[in-house]
C-alpha atoms as a PDB file:
ATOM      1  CA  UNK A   1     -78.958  19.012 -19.708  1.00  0.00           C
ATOM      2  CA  UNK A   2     -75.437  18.436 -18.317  1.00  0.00           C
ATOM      3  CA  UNK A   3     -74.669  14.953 -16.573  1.00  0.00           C
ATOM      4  CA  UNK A   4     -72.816  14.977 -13.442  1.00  0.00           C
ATOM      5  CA  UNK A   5     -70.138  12.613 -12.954  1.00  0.00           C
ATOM      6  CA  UNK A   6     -69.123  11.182  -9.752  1.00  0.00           C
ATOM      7  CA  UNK A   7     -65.522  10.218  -9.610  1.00  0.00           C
ATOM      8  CA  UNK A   8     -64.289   7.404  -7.026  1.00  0.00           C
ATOM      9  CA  UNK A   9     -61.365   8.635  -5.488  1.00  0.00           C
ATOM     10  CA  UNK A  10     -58.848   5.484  -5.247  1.00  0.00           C
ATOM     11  CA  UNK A  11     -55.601   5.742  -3.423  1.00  0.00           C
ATOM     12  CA  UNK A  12     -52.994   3.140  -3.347  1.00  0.00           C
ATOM     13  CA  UNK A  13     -52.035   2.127   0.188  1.00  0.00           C
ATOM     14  CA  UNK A  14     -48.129   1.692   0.088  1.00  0.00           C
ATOM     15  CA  UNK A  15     -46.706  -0.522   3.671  1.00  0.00           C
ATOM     16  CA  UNK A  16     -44.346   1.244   5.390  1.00  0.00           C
ATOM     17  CA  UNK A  17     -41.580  -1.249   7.053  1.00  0.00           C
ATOM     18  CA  UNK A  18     -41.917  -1.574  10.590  1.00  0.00           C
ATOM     19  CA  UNK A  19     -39.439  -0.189  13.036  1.00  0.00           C
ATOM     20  CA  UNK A  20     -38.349  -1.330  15.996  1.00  0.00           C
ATOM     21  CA  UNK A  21     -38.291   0.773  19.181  1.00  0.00           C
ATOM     22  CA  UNK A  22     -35.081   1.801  20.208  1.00  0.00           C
ATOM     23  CA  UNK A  23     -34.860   1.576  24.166  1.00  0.00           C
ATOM     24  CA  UNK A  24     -33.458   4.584  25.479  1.00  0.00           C
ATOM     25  CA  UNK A  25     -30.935   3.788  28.330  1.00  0.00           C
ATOM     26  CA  UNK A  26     -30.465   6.005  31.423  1.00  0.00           C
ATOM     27  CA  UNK A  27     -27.343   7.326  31.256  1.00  0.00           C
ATOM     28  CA  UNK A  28     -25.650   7.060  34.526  1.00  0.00           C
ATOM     29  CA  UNK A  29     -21.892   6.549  36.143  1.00  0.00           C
ATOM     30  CA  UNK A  30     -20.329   3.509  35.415  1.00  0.00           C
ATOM     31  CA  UNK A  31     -18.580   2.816  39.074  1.00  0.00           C
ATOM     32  CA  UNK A  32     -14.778   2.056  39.115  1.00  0.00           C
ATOM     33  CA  UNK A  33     -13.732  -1.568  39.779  1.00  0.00           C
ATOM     34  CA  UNK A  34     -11.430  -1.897  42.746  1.00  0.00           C
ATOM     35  CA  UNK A  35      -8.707  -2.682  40.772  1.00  0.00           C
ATOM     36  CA  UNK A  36      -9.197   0.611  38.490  1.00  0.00           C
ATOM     37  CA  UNK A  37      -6.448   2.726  36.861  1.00  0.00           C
ATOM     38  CA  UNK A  38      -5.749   5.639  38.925  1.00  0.00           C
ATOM     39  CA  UNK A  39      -3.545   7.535  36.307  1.00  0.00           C
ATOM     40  CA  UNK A  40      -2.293   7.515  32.674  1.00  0.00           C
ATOM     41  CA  UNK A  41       0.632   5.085  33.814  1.00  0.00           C
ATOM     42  CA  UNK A  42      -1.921   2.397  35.065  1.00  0.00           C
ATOM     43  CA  UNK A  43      -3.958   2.666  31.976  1.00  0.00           C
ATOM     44  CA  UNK A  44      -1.103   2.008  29.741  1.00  0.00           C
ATOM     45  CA  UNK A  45      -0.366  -0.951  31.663  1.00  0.00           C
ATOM     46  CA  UNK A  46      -3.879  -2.402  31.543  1.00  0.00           C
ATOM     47  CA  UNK A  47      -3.239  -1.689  27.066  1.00  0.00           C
ATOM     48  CA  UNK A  48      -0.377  -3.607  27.470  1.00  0.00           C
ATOM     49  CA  UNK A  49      -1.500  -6.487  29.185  1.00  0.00           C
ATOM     50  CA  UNK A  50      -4.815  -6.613  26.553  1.00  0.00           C
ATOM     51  CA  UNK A  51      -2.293  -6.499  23.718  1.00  0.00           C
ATOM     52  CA  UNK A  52      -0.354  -9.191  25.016  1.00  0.00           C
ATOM     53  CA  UNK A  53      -3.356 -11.597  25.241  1.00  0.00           C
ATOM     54  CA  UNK A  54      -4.516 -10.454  21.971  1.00  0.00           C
ATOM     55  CA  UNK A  55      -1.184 -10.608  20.457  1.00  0.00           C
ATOM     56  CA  UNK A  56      -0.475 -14.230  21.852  1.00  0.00           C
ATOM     57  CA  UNK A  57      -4.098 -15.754  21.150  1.00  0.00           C
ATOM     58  CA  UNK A  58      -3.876 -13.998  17.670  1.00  0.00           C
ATOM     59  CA  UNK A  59      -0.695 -16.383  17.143  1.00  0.00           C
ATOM     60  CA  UNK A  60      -2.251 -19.312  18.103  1.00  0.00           C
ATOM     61  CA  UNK A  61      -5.211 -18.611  15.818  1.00  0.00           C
ATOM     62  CA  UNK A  62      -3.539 -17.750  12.756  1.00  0.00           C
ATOM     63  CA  UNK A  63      -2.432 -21.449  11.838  1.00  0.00           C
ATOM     64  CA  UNK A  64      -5.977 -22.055  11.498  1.00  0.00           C
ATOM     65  CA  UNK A  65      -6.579 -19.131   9.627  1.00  0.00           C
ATOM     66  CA  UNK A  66      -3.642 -20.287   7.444  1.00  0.00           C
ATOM     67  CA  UNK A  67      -4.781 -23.676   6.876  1.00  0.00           C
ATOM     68  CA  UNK A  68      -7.915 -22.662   5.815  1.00  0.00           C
ATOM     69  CA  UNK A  69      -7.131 -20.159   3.067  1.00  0.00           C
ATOM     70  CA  UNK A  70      -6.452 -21.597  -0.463  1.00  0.00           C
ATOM     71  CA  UNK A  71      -4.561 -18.604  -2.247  1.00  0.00           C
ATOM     72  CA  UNK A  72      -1.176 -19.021  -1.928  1.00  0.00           C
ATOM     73  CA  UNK A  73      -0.210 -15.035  -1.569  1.00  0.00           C
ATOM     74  CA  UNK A  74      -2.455 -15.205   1.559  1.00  0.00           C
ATOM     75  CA  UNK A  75      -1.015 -18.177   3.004  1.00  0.00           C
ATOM     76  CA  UNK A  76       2.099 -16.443   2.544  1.00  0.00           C
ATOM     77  CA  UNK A  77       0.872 -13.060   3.921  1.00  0.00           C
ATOM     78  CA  UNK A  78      -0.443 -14.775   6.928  1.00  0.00           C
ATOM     79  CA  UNK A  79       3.171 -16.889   7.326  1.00  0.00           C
ATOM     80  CA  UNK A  80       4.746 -13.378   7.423  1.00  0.00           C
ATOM     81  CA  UNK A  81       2.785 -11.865  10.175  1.00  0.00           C
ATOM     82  CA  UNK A  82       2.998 -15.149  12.228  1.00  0.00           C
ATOM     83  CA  UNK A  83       6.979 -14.569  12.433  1.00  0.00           C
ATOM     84  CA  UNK A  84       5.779 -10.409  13.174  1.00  0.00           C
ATOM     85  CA  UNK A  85       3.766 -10.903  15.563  1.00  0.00           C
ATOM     86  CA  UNK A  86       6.357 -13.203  17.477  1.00  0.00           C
ATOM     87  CA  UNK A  87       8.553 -10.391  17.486  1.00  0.00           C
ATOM     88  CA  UNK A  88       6.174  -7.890  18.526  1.00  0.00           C
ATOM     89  CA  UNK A  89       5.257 -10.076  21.574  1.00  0.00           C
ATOM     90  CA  UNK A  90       8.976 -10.127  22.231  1.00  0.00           C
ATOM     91  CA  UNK A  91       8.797  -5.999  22.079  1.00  0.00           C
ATOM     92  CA  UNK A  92       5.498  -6.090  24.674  1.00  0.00           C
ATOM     93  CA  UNK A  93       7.573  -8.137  26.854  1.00  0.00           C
ATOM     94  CA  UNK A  94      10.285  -5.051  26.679  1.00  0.00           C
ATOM     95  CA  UNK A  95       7.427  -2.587  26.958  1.00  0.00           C
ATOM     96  CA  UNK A  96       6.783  -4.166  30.563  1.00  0.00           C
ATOM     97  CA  UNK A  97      10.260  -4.258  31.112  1.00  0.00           C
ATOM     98  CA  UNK A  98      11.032  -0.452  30.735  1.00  0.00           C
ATOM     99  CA  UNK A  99       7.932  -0.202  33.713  1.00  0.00           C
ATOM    100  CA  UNK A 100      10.086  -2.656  35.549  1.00  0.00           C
ATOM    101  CA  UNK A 101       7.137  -5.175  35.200  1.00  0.00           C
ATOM    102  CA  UNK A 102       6.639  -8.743  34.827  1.00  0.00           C
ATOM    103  CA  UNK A 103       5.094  -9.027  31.577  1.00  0.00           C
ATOM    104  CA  UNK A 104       1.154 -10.137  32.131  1.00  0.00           C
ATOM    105  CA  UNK A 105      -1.685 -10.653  29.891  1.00  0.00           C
ATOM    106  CA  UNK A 106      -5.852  -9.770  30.791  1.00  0.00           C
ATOM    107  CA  UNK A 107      -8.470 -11.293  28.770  1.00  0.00           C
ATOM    108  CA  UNK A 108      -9.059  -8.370  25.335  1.00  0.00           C
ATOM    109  CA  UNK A 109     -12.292  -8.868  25.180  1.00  0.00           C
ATOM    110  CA  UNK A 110     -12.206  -7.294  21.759  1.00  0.00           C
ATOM    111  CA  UNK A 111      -9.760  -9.766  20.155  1.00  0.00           C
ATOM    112  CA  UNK A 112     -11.516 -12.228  21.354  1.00  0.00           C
ATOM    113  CA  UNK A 113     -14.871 -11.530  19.731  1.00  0.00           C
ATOM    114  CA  UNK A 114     -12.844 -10.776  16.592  1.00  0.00           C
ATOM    115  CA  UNK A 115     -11.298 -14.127  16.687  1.00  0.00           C
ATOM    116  CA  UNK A 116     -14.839 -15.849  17.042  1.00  0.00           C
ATOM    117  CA  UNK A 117     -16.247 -13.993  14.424  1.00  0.00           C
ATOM    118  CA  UNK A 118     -13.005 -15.132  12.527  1.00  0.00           C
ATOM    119  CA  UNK A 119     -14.109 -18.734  13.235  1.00  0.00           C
ATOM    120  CA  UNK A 120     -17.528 -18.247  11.883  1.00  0.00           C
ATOM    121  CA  UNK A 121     -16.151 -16.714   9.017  1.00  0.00           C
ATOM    122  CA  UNK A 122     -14.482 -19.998   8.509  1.00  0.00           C
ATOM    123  CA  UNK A 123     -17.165 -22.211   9.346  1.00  0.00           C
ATOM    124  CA  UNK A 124     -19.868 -20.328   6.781  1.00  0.00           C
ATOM    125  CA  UNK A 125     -18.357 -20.309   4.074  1.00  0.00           C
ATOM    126  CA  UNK A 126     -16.402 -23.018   1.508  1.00  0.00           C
ATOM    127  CA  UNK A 127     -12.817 -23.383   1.066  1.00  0.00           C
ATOM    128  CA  UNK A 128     -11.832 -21.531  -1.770  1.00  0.00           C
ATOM    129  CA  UNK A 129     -12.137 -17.732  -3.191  1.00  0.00           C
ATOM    130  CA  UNK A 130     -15.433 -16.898  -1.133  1.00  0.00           C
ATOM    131  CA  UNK A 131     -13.403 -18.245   2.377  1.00  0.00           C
ATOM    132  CA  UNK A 132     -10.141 -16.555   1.689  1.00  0.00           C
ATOM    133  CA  UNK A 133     -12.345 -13.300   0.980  1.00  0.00           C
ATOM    134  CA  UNK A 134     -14.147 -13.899   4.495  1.00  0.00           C
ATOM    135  CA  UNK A 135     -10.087 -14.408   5.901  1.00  0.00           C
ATOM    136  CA  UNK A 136      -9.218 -11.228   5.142  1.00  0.00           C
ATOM    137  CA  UNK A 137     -11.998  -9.207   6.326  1.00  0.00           C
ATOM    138  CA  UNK A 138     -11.671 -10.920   9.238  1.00  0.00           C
ATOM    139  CA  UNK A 139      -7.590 -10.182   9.431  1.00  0.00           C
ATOM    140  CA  UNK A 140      -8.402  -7.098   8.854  1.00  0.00           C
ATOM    141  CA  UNK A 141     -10.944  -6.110  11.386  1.00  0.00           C
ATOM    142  CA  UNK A 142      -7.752  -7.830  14.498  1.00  0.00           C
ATOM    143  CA  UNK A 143      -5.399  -5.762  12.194  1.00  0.00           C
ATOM    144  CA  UNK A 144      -7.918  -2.286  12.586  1.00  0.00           C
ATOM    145  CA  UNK A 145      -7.861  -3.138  16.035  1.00  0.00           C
ATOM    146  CA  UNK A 146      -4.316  -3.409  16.984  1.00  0.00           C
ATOM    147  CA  UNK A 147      -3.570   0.189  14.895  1.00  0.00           C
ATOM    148  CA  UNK A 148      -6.048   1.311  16.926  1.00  0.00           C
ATOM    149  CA  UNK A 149      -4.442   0.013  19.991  1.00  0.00           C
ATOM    150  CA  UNK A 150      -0.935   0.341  19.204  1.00  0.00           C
ATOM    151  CA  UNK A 151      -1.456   3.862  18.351  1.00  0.00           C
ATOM    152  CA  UNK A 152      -3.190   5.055  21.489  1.00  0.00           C
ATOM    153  CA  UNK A 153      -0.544   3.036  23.889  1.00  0.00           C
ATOM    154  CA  UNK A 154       1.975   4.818  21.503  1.00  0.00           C
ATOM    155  CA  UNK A 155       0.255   8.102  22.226  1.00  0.00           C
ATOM    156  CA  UNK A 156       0.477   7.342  26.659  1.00  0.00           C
ATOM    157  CA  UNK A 157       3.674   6.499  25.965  1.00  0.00           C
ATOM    158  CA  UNK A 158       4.644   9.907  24.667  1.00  0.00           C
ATOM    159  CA  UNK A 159       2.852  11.635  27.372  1.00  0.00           C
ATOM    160  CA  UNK A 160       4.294   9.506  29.933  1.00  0.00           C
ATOM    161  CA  UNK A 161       8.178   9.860  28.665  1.00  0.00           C
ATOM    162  CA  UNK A 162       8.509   5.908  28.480  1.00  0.00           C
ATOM    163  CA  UNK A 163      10.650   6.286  24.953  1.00  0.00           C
ATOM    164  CA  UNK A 164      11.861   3.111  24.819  1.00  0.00           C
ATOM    165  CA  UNK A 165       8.225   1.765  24.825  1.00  0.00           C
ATOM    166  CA  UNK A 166       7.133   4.812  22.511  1.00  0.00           C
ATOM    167  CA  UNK A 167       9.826   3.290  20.111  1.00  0.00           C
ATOM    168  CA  UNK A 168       8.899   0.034  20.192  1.00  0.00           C
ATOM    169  CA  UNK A 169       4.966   0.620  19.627  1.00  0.00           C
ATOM    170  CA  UNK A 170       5.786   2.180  16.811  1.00  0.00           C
ATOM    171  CA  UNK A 171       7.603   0.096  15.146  1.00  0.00           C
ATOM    172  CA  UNK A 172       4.713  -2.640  15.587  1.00  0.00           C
ATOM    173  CA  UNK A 173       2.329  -0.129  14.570  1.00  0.00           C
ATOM    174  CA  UNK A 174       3.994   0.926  11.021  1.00  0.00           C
ATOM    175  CA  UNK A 175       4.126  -3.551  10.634  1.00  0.00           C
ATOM    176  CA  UNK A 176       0.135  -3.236  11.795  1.00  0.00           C
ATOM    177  CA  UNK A 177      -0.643  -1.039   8.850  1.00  0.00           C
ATOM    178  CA  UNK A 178       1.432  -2.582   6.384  1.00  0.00           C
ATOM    179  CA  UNK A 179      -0.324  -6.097   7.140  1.00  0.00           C
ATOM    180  CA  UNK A 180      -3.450  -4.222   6.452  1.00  0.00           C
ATOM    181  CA  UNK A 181      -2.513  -2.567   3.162  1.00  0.00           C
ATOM    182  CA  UNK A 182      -1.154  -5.687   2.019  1.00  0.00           C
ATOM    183  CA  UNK A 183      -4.278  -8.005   3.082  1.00  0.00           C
ATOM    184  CA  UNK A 184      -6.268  -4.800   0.954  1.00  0.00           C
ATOM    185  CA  UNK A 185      -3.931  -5.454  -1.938  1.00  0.00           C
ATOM    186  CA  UNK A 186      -4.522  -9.222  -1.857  1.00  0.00           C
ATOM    187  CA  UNK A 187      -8.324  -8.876  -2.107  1.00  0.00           C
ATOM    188  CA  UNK A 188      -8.279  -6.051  -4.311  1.00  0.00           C
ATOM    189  CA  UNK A 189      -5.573  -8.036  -7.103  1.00  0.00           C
ATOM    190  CA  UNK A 190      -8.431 -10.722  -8.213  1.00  0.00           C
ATOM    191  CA  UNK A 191      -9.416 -12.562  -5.196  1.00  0.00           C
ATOM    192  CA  UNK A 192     -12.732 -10.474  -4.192  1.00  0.00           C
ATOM    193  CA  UNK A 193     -14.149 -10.723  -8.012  1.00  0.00           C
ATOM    194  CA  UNK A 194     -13.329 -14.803  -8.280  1.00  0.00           C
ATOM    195  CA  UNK A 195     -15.201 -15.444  -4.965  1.00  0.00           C
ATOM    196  CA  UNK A 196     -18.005 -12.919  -6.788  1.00  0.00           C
END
């Protein structure tokens, strides 16, 4: 006589991670301050007057940043762009000029988070390999965002026949990107695998 066999079915209960709801947000118009560009022209003022507070504050920051690194090629890097970015103040000033402006700065409220999140940087990690490695991501992220920004003022420019401007935000833009690829060459020499 043949025995039947019942066979427990077991199944292995595996946890899915939770995820959080994402709240959709009603897209609607954004209304216009008062003080609103009208036109290309007015928005390539209100670029210029970010870049000059980001420019300036970036200056005053960067002795900080200096102090704090220990590798002598990125003291030196960061010595360099100190005396740039003096001289590409100087060629905002001239940007403001050719619009027969005073020059004027308005809060960048993009440098300045990068510039906090510089300081954190600073303050969570220890002086050394691991801090200079936190120095340059964080140069690099203010350098992304002046190519960014130098580019597209560079681009109104163009448009808006302003060549003495054009000229100058170019030349600050070519010394953006070389900062960058030299920050990139600094990490990528030995300084990202000793702070490993």
């Amino acid at each position: 006589m043949a025995t039947l066999t019942k066979t427990k079915k077991t199944t292995t209960k595996t946890s899915t991670p939770k995820t959080t709801a994402v709240k959709t947000v009603k897209a609607e118009n954004v209304p216009a301050k008062k003080d609103a560009a009208k036109d290309l022209a007015d928005l390539f003022e209100d670029g210029l007057k970010d870049l000059y507070w980001a420019e300036k504050n970036l200056l005053k920051n960067m002795p900080k940043m200096h102090k704090n690194a220990s590798s002598a090629e990125l003291k030196k890097s960061l010595e360099d762009h100190m005396k740039e970015t003096e001289n590409q103040i100087k060629r905002i000033e001239d940007c403001f000029k050719e619009l027969g402006k005073k020059p004027q700065a308005a809060v960048c409220d993009a440098m300045k988070g990068l510039l906090e999140e510089g300081k954190g940087i600073m303050e969570e990690t220890e002086m050394g390999a691991v801090r200079d490695a936190g120095i340059i991501a964080a140069a690099q992220k203010m350098e992304h965002y002046e190519i960014a920004s130098y580019g597209t003022l560079a681009a109104f420019a163009k448009v808006l026949g302003y060549k003495q401007s054009l000229k100058l935000l170019l030349a600050t833009l070519e010394e953006e990107k070389k900062c960058d690829d030299h920050l990139t060459q600094i990490a990528d020499t030995n300084l990202n695998t000793k702070a490993k």
